[in-house]
Protein backbone atom coordinates (compact mmCIF):
# COMPACT_ATOMS: atom_id res chain seq x y z
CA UNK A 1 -41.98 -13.14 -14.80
CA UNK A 2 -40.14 -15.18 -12.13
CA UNK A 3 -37.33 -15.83 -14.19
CA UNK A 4 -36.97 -11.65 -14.92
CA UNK A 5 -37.46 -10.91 -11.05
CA UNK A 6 -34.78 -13.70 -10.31
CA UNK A 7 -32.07 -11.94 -12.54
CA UNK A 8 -33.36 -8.78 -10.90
CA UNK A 9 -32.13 -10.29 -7.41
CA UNK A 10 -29.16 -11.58 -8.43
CA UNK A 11 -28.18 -8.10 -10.50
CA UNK A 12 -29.16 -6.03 -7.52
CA UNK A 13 -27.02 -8.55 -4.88
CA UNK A 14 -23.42 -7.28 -6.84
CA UNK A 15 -25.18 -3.67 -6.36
CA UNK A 16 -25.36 -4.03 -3.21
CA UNK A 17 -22.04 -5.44 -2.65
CA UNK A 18 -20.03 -3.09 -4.67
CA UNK A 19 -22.30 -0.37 -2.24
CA UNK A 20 -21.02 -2.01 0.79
CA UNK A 21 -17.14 -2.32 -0.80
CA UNK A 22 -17.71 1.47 -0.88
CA UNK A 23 -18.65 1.73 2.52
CA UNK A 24 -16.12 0.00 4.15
CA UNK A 25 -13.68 1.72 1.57
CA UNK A 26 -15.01 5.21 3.14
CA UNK A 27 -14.80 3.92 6.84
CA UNK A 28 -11.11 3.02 6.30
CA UNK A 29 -10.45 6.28 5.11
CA UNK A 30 -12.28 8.27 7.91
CA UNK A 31 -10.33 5.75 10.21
CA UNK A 32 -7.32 7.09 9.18
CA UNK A 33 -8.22 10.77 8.84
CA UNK A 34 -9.02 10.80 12.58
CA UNK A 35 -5.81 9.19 13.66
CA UNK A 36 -4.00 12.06 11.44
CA UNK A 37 -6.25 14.91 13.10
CA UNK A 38 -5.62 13.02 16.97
CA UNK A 39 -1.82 12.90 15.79
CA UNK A 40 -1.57 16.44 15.00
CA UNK A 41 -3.84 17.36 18.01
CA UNK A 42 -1.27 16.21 19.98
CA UNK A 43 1.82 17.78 18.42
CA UNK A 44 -0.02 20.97 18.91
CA UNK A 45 -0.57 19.94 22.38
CA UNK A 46 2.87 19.31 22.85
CA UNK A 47 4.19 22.29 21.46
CA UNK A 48 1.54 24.70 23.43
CA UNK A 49 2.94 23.28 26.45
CA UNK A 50 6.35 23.86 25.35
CA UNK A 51 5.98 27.58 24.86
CA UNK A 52 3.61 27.88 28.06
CA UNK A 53 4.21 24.59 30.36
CA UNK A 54 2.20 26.18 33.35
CA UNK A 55 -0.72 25.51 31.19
CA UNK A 56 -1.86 29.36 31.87
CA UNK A 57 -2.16 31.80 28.99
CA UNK A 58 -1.58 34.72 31.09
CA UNK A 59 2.05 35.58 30.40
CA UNK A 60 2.05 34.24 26.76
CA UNK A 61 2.90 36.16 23.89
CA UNK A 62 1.64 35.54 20.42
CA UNK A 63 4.17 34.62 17.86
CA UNK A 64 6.95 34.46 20.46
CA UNK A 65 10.13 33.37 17.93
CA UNK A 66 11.66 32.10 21.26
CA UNK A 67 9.20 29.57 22.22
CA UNK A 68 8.07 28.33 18.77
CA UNK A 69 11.87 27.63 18.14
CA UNK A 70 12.26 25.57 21.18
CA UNK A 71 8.88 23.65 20.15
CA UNK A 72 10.43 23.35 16.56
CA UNK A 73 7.40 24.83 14.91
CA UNK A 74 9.86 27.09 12.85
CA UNK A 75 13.88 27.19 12.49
């Protein structure tokens, strides 16, 4: 009975290692997912204040050609 519980351990250890291989895996992956979604968080920063630098949405205009042009959001 020892002997079958041993090999039980020692089965379950790779388990568990391939589980945290996975996790780490997953980590990396949301690691780089945020640093795409803060990366393009910022271009669309940038180009909001480019077609409205007073930071006021008063005056704005949606779809204006002129300012999405100058932020190079379309040709």
């Amino acid at each position: 009975m020892r002997q079958l519980s041993e090999i039980f351990q020692f089965l379950w250890m790779f388990e568990s290692q391939h589980h945290q291989r996975l996790a780490w895996r997953d980590a990396e992956e949301m690691r780089v997912a945020r640093a795409r979604a803060e990366s393009r968080a910022e271009a669309q920063q940038k180009s909001m204040m480019n077609a409205n630098p007073s930071g006021e949405l008063g005056h704005s205009a949606f779809n204006d050609e002129d300012a999405l042009r100058k932020s190079g959001l379309i040709e």
